[in-house]
Structures are given as structure tokens and as C-alpha cells.
N, C-alpha and C. Protein backbone atom coordinates (compact mmCIF):
# COMPACT_ATOMS: atom_id res chain seq x y z
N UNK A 1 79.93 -8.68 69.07
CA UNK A 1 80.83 -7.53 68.97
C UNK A 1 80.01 -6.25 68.81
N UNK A 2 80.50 -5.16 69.44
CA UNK A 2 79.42 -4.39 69.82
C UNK A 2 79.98 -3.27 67.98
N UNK A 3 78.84 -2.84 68.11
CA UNK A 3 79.51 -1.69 66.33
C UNK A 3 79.40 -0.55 67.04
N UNK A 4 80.49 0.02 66.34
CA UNK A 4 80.02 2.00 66.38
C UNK A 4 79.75 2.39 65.04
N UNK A 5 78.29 3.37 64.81
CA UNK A 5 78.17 3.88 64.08
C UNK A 5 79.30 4.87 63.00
N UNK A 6 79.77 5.11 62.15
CA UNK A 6 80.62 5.26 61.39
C UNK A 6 80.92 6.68 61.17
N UNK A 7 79.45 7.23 61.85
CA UNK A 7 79.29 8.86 62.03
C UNK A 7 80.19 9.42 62.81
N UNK A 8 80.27 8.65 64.06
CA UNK A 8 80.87 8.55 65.25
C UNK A 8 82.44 8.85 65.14
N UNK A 9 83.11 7.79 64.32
CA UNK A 9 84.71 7.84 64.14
C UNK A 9 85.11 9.56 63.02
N UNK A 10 83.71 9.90 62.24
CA UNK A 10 83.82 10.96 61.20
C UNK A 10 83.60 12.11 62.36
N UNK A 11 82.78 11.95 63.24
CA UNK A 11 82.68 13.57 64.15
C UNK A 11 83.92 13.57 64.68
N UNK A 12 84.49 12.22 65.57
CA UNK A 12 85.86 12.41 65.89
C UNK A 12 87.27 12.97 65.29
N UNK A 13 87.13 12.42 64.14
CA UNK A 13 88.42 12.69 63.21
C UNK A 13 89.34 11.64 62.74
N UNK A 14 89.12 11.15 63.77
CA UNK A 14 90.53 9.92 63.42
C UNK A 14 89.64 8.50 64.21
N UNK A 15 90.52 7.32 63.58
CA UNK A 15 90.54 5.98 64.48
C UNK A 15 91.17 5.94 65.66
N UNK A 16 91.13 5.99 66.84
CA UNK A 16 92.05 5.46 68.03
C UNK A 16 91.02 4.50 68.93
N UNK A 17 91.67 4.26 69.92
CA UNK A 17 91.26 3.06 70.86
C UNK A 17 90.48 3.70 71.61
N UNK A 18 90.64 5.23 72.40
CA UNK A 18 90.07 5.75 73.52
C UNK A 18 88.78 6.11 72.76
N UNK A 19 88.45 6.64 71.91
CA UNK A 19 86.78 6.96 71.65
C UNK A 19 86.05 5.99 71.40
N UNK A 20 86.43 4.90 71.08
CA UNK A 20 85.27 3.71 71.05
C UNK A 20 85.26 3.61 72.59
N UNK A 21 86.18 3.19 73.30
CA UNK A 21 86.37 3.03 74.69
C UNK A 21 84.33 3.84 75.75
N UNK A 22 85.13 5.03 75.30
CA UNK A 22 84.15 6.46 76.27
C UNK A 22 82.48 6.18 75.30
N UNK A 23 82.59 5.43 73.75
CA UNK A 23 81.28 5.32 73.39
C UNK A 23 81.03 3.97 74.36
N UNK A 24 81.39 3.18 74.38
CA UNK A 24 81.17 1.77 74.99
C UNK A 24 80.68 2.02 76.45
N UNK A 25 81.65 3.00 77.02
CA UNK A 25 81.22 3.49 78.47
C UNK A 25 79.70 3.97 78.77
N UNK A 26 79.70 5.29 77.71
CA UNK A 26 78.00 5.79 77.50
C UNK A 26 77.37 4.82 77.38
N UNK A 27 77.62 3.67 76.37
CA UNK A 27 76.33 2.89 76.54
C UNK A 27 76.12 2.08 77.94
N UNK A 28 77.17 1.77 78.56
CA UNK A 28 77.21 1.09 79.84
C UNK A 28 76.32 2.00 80.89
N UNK A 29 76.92 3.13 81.10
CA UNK A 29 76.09 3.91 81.99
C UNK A 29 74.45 3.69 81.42
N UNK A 30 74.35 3.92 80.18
CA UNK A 30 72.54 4.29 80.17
C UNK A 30 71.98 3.14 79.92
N UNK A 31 72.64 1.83 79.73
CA UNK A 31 72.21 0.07 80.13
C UNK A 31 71.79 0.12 81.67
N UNK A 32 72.33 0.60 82.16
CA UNK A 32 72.61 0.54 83.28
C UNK A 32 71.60 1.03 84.32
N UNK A 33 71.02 2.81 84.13
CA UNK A 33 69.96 3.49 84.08
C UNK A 33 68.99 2.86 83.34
N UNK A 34 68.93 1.93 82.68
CA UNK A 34 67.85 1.77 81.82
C UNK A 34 67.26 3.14 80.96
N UNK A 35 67.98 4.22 80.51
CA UNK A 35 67.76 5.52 79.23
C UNK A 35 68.27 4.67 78.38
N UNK A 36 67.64 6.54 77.47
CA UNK A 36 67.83 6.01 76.22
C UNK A 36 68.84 7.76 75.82
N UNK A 37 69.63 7.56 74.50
CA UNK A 37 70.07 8.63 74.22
C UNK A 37 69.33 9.78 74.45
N UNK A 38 70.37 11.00 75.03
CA UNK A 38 69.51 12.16 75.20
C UNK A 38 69.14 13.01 73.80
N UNK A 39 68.03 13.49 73.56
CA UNK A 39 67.67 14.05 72.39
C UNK A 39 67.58 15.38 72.43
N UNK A 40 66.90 16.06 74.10
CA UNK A 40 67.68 17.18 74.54
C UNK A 40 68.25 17.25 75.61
N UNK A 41 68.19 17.37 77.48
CA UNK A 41 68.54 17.74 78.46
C UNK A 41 68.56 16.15 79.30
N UNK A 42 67.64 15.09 78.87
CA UNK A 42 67.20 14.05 79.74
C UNK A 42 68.07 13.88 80.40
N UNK A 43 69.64 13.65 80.16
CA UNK A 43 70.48 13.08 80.92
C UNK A 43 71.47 14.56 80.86
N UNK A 44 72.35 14.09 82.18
CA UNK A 44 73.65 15.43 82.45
C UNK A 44 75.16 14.15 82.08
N UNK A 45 76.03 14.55 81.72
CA UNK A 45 77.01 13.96 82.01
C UNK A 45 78.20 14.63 82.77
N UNK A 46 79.06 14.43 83.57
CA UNK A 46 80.35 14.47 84.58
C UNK A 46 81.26 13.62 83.70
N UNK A 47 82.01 14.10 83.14
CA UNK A 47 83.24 13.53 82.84
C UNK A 47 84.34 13.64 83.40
N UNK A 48 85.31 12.42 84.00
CA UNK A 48 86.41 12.93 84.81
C UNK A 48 87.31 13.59 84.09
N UNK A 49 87.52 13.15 82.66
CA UNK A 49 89.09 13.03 82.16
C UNK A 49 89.52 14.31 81.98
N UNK A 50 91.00 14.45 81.74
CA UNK A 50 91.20 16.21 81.22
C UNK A 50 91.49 16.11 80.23
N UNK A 51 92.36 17.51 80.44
CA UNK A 51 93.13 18.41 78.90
C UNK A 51 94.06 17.40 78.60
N UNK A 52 94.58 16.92 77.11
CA UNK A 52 96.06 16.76 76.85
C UNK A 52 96.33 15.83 77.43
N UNK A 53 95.95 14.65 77.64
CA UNK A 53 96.31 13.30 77.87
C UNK A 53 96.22 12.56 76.92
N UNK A 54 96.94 11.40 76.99
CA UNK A 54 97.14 9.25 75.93
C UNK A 54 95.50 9.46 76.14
N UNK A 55 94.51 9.70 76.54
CA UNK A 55 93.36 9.18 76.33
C UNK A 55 92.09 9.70 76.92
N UNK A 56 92.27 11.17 76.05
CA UNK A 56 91.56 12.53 76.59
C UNK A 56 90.28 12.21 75.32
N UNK A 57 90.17 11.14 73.96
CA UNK A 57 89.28 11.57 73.01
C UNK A 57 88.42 9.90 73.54
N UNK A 58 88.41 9.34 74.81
CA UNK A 58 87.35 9.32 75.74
C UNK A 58 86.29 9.81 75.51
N UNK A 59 86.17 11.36 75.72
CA UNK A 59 84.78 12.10 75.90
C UNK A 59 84.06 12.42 74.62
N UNK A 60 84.86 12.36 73.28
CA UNK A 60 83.81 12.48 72.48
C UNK A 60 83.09 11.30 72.05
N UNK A 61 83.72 9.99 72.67
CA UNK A 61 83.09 8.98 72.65
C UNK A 61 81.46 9.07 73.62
N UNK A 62 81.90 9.07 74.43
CA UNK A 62 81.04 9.65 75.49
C UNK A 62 79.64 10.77 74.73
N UNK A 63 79.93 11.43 74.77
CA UNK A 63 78.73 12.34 74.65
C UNK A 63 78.37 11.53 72.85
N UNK A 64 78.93 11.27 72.25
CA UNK A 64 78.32 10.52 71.16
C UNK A 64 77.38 9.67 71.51
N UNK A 65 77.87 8.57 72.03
CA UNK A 65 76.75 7.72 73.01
C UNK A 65 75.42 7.83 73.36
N UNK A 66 76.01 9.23 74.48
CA UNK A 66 74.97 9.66 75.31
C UNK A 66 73.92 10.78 74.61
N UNK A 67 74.34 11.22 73.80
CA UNK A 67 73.99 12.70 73.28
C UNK A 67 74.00 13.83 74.76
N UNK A 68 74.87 13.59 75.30
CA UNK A 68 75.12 14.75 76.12
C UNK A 68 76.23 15.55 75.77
N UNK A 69 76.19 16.54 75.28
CA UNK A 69 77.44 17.71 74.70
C UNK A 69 77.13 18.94 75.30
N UNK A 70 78.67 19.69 75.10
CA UNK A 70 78.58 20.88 75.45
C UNK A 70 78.01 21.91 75.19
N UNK A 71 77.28 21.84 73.59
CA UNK A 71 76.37 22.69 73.17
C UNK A 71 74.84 22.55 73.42
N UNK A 72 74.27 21.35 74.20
CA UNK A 72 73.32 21.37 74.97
C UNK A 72 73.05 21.76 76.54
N UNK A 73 74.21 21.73 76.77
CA UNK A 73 74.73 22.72 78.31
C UNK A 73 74.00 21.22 79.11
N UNK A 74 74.55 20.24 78.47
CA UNK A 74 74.16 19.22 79.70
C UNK A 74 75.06 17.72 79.49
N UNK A 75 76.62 18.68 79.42
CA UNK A 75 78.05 17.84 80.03
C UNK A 75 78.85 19.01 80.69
N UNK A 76 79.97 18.48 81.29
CA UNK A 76 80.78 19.20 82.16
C UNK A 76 81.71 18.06 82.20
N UNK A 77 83.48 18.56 82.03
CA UNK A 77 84.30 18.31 82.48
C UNK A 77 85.09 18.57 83.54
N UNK A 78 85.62 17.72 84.38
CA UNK A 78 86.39 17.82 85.50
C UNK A 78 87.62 17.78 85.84
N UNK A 79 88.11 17.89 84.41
CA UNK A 79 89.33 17.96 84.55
C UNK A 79 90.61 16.74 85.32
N UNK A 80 89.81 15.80 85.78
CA UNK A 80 90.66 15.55 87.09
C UNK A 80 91.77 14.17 86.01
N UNK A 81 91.55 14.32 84.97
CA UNK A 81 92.71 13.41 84.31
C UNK A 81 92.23 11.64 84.32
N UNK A 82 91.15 11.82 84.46
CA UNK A 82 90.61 9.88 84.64
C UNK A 82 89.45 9.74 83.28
N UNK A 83 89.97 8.66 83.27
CA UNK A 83 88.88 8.31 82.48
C UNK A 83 87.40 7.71 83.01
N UNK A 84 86.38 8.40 83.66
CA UNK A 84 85.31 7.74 84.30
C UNK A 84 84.23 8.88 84.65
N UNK A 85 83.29 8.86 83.90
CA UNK A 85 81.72 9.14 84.04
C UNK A 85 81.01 8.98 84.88
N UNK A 86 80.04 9.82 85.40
CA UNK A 86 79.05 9.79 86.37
C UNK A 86 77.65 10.37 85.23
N UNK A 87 76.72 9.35 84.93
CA UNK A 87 75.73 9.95 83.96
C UNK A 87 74.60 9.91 84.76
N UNK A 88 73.33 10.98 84.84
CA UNK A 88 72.28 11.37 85.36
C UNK A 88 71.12 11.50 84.66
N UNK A 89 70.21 10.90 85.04
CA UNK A 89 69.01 10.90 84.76
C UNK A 89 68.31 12.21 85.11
N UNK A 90 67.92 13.39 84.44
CA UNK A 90 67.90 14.29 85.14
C UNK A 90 65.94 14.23 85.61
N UNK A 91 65.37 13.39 85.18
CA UNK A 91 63.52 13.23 85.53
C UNK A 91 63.54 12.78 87.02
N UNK A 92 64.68 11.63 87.02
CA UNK A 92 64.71 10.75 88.40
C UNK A 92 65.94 11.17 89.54
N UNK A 93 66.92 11.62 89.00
CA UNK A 93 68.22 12.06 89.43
C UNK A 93 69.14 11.07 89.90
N UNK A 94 68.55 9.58 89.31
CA UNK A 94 69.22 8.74 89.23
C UNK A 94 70.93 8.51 88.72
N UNK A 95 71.47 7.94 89.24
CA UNK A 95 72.90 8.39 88.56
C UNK A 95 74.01 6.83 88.75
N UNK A 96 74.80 6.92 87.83
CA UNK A 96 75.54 5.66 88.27
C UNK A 96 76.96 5.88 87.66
N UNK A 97 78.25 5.77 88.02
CA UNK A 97 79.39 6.15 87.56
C UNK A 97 80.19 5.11 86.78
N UNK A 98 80.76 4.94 85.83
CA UNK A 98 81.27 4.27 85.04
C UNK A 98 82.91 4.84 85.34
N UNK A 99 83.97 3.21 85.97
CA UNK A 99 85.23 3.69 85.60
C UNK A 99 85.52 2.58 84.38
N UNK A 100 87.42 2.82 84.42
CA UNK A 100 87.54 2.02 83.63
C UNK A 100 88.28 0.51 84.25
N UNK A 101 88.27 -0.43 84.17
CA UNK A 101 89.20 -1.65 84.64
C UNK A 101 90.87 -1.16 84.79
N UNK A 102 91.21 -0.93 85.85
CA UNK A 102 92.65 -0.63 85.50
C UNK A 102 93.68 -2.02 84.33
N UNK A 103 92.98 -3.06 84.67
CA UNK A 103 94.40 -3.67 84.04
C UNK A 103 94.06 -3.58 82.46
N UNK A 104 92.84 -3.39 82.48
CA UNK A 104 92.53 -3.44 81.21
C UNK A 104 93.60 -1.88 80.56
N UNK A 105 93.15 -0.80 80.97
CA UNK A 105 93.69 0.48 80.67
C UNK A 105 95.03 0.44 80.33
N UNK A 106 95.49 -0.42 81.90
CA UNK A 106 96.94 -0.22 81.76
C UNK A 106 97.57 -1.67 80.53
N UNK A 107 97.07 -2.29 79.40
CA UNK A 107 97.28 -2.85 78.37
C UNK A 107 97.35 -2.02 77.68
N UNK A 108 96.38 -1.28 77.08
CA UNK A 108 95.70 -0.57 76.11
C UNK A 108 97.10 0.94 76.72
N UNK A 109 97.65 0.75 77.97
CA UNK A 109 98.63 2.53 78.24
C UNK A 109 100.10 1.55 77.52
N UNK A 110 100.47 0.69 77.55
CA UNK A 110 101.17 -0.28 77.26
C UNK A 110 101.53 -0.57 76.02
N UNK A 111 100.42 0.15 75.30
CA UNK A 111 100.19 -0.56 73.44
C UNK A 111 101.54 0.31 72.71
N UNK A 112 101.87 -0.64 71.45
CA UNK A 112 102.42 0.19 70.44
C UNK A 112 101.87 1.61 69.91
N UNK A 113 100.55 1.41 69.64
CA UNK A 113 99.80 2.77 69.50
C UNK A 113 99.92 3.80 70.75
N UNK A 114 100.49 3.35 71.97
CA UNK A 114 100.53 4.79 72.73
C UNK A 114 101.74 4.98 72.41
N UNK A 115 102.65 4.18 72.73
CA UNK A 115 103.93 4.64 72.29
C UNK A 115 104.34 5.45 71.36
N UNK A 116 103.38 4.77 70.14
CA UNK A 116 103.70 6.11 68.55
C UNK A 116 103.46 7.08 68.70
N UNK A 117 102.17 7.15 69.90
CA UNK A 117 101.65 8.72 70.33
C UNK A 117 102.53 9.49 70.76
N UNK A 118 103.25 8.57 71.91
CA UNK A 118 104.32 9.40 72.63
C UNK A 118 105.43 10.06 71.69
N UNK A 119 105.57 9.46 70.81
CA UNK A 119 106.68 9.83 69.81
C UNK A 119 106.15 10.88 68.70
N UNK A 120 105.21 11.10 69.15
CA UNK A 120 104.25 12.08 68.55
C UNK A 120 103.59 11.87 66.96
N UNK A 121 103.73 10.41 66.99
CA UNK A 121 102.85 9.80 65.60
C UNK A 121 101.57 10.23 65.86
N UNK A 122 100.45 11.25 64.60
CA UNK A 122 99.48 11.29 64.88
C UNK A 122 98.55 9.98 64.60
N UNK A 123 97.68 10.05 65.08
CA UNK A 123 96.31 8.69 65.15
C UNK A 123 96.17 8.20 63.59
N UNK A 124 95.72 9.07 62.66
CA UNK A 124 95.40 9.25 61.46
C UNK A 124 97.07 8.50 60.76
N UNK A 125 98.31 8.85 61.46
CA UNK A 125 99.18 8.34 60.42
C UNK A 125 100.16 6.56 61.12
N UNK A 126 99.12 5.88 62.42
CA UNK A 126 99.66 4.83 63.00
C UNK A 126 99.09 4.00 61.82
N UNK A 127 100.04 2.93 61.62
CA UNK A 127 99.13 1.41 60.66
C UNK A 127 98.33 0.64 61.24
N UNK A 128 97.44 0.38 60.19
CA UNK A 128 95.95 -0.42 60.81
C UNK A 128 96.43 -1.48 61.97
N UNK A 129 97.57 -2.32 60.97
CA UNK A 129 97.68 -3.35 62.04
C UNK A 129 98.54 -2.92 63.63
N UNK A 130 98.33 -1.76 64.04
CA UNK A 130 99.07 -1.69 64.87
C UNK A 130 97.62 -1.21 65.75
N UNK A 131 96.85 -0.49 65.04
CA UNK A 131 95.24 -0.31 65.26
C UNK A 131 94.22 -0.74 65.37
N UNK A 132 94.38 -1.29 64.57
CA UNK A 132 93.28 -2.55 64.24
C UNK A 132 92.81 -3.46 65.12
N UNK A 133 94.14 -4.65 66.17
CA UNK A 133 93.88 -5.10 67.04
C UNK A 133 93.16 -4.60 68.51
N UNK A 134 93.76 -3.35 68.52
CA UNK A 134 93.09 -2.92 69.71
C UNK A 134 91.57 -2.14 69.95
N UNK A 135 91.37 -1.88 68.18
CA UNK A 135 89.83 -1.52 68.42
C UNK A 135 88.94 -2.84 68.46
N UNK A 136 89.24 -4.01 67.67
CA UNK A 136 89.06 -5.52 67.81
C UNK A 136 88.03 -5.47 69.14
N UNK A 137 89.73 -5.84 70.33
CA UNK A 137 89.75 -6.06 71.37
C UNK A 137 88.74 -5.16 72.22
N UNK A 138 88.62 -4.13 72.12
CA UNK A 138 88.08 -2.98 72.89
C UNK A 138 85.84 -3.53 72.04
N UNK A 139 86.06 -3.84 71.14
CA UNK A 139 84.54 -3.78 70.19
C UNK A 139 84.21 -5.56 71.05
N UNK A 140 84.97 -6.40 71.42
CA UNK A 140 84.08 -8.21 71.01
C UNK A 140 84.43 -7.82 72.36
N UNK A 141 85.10 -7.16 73.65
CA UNK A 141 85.54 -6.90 74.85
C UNK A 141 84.18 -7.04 75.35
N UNK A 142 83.57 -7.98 77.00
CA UNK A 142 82.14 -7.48 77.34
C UNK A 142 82.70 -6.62 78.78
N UNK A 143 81.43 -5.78 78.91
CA UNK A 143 81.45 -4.14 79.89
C UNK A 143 82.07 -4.94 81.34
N UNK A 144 82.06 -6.25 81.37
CA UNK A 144 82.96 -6.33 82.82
C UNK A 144 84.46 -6.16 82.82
N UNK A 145 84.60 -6.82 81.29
CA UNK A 145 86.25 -6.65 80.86
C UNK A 145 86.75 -5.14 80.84
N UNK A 146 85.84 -4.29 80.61
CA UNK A 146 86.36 -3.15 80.49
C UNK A 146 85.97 -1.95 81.39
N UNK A 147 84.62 -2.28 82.31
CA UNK A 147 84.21 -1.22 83.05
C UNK A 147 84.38 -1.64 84.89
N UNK A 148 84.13 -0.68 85.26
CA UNK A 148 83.63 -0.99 87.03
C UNK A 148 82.00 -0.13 86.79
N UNK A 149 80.75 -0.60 86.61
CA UNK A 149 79.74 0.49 86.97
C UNK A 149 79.14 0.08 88.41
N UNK A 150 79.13 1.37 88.89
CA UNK A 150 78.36 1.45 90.34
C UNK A 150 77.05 1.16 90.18
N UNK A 151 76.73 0.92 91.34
CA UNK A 151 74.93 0.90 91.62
C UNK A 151 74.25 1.98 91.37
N UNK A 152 73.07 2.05 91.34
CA UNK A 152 72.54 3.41 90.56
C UNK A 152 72.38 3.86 91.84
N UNK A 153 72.71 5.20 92.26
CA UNK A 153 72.69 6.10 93.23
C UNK A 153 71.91 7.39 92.87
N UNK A 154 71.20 8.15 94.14
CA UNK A 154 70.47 9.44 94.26
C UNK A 154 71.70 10.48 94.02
N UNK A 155 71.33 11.42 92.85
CA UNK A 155 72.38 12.71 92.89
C UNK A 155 71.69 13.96 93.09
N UNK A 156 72.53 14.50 93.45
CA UNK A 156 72.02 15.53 94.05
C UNK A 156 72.66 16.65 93.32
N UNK A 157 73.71 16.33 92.11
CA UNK A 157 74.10 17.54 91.21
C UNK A 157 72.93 18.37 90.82
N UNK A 158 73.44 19.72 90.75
CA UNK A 158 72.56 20.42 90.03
C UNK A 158 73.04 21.54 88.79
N UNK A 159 72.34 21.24 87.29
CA UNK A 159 73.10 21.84 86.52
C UNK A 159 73.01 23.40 86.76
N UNK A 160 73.77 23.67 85.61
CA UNK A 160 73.47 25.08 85.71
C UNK A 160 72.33 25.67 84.52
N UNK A 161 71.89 26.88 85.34
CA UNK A 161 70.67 27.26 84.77
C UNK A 161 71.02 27.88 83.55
N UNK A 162 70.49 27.67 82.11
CA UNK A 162 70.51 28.43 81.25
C UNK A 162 69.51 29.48 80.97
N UNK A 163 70.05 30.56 80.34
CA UNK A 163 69.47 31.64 80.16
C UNK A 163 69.23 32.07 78.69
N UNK A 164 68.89 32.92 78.41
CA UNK A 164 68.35 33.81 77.06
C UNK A 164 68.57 35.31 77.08
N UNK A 165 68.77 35.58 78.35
CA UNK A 165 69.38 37.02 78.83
C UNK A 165 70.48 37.58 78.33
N UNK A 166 70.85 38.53 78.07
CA UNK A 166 72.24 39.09 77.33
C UNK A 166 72.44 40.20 77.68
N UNK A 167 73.39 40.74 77.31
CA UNK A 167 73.60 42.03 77.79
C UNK A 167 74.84 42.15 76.57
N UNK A 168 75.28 43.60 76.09
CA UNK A 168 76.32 44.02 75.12
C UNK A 168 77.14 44.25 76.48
N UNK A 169 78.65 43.91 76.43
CA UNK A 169 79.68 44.20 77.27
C UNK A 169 79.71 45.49 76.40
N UNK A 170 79.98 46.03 78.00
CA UNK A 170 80.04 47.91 77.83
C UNK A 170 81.91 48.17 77.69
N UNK A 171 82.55 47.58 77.70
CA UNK A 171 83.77 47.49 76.57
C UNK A 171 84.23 47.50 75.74
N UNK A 172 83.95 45.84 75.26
CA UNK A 172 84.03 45.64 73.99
C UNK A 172 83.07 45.37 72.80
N UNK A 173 81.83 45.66 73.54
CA UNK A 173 80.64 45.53 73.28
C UNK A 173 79.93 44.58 72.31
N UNK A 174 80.43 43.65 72.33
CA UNK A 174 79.84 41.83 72.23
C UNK A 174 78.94 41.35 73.06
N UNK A 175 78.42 40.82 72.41
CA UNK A 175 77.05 40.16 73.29
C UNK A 175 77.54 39.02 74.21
N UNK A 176 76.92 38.96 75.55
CA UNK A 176 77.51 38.22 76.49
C UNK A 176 76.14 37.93 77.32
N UNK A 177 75.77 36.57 77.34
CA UNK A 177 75.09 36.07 77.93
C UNK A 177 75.05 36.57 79.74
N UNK A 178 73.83 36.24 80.06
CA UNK A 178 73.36 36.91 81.56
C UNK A 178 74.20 35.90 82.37
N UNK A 179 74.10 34.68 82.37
CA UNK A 179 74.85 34.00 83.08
C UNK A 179 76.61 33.81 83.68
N UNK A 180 77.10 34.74 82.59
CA UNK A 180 78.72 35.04 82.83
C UNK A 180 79.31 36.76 82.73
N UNK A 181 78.19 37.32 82.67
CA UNK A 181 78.00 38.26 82.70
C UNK A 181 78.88 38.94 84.24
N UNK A 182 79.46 40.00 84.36
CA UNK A 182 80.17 40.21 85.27
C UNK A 182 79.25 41.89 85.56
N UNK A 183 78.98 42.28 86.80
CA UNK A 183 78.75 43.69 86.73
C UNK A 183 79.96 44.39 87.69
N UNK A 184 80.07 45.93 86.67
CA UNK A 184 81.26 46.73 87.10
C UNK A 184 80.96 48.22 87.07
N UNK A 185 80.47 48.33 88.67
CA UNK A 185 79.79 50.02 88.23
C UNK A 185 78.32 50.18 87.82
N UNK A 186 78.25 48.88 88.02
CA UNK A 186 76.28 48.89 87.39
C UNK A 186 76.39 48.28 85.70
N UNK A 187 77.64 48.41 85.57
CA UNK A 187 77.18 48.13 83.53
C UNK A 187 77.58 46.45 83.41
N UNK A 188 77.24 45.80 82.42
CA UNK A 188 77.78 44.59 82.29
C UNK A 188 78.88 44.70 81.20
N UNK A 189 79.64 43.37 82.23
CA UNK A 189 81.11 43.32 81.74
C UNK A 189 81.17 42.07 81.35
N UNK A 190 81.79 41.48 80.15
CA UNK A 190 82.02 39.96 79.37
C UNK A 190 83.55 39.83 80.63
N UNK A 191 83.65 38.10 80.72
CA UNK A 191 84.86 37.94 81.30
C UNK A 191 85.99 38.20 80.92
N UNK A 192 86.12 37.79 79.65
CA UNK A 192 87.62 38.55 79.17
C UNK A 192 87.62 40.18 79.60
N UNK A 193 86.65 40.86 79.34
CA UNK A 193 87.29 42.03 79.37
C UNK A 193 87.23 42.48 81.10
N UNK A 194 86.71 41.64 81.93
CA UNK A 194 86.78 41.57 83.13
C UNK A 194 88.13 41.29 83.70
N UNK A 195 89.00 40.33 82.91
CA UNK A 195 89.74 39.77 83.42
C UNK A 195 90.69 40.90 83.47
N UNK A 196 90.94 42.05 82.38
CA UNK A 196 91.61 42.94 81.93
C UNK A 196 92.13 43.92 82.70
N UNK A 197 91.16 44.02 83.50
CA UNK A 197 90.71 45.38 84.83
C UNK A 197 91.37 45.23 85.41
């Protein structure tokens, strides 16, 4: 039975089924690559899932895993509403995509615990035993029961460049990085106050 560190469920907030899920995934992808957690940039992650879905806290499973987060500027979401990863080796540009088993998913979309969701029970106030079984199931579960991973494939993503550059928006005059930086008239403009114009 595979463990999650205990840190893991405390950065999250709550117990549910989907963040062990997206940690289990990370480790699949970088089994897979043969890595190891990123400590800074080594790996990029692509996450499909989106906003406001039964099983959007996926991704903090995920970048737990992986140590790929948004404050290392080396994850990106895609919004596209799935639950499934594409993780990159960024030395080799090796890459391999992790989905999830549909029938498996569609059990786990099926559960009493989504249902309470739907009824808008938060995570923190469902009963163990209604919880309990399905993190079980999801932890002694092995990565065929629960994943599809591809063959490791050449990517050709390329992140985006970070900077150190800034500029004060000549507006509202907050500091605004070079990279989102908008120019208007020659001066730099932050996006919000871009958007304004």
C-alpha cells in the first residue's frame, strides 16, 4: 500500500479521494521517467484538469509529488477539465502523460462522497467511513488499476522564460514584472490596469 506523507493531506486542507489520486499519478509519471522530485526547475508539469470540478484537488496532489508548483514557474494548467498530466524532464525533454482509468474514475464519480459533494457537504465535514474506503482503495490500488501512462515521448514544450526585470506600472504604480508587462505610449503598463483602457 503505497503512503502519503501526512504533510501532504496538511498543505491540502482536507482528506478527499482526488489528491491522493494526482499524488499517486506524480509518482507514476516520474517511475516512469525514471526522476526524482523536482527540487528546483528539473521537471515542467501540464496539468489537464480545471477550475471548479468533483475532482479539481488532483493537482495539488500532483505538484506535491512532483515538486512542480506554480511558485517555481514550472507547472501550468490547462484548464481542459481532465484529470491527466503530461510531466517533462526538462535536461532530456523527455516526457510521458499520465491519464486516469475511466472505469476506475467513473466508481470513485459514483461514490457517496461525490454525492455529499454535490449536495454541497464539505470534504472536512463527510464521515470517515464514507472516506475512508475510498482512500483504502485508491492507496493498496496498483498504477495499472488506476492509470493509462504513455511511452516516454520527445517534447518539444517550451516553458516560459522567467525574468527579474520590473518595471513600476505608470498608473497604478506597483511593481510589475517584465514579462507581463504591457507597453502604452512607451511607459509600462501592469495588466489590470491595461485591461482598464
Amino acid at each position: 500500500m503505497i503512503q502519503i506523507p501526512e504533510w501532504v493531506f496538511e498543505f491540502h486542507g482536507h482528506r478527499c479521494p482526488a489528491m491522493p489520486i494526482g499524488y499517486r499519478a506524480g509518482l507514476a509519471a516520474m517511475k516512469k521517467l525514471g526522476v526524482e522530485r523536482a527540487s528546483n526547475k528539473e521537471l515542467y508539469l501540464i496539468c489537464e484538469n480545471g477550475p471548479s470540478h468533483a475532482t479539481a484537488c488532483f493537482l495539488d496532489g500532483v505538484m506535491a509529488a512532483t515538486g512542480c508548483t506554480y511558485g517555481k514557474g514550472n507547472a501550468e494548467k490547462l484548464n481542459h477539465g481532465k484529470n491527466a498530466i503530461t510531466l517533462i524532464d526538462q535536461k532530456t525533454n523527455r516526457a510521458v502523460r499520465v491519464t486516469m482509468v475511466k472505469e476506475f474514475q467513473k466508481k470513485g464519480l459514483a461514490s457517496e462522497f461525490v454525492e455529499l459533494r454535490r449536495q454541497k457537504v464539505e470534504p472536512k465535514d463527510i464521515p470517515p467511513e464514507v472516506l475512508n474506503p475510498l482512500l483504502e482503495n485508491i492507496l493498496k490500488a496498483n498504477d495499472e488499476e488506476l492509470f493509462i501512462v504513455s511511452e516516454i515521448f520527445q517534447s518539444d514544450h517550451k516553458p516560459p522564460k522567467g525574468t527579474f526585470n520590473w518595471y513600476e506600472c505608470d498608473i497604478c504604480s506597483e511593481i510589475v514584472f517584465e514579462n507581463t508587462t504591457k507597453m502604452v505610449n512607451g511607459k509600462p503598463v501592469c495588466v489590470p490596469c491595461f485591461e482598464k483602457l
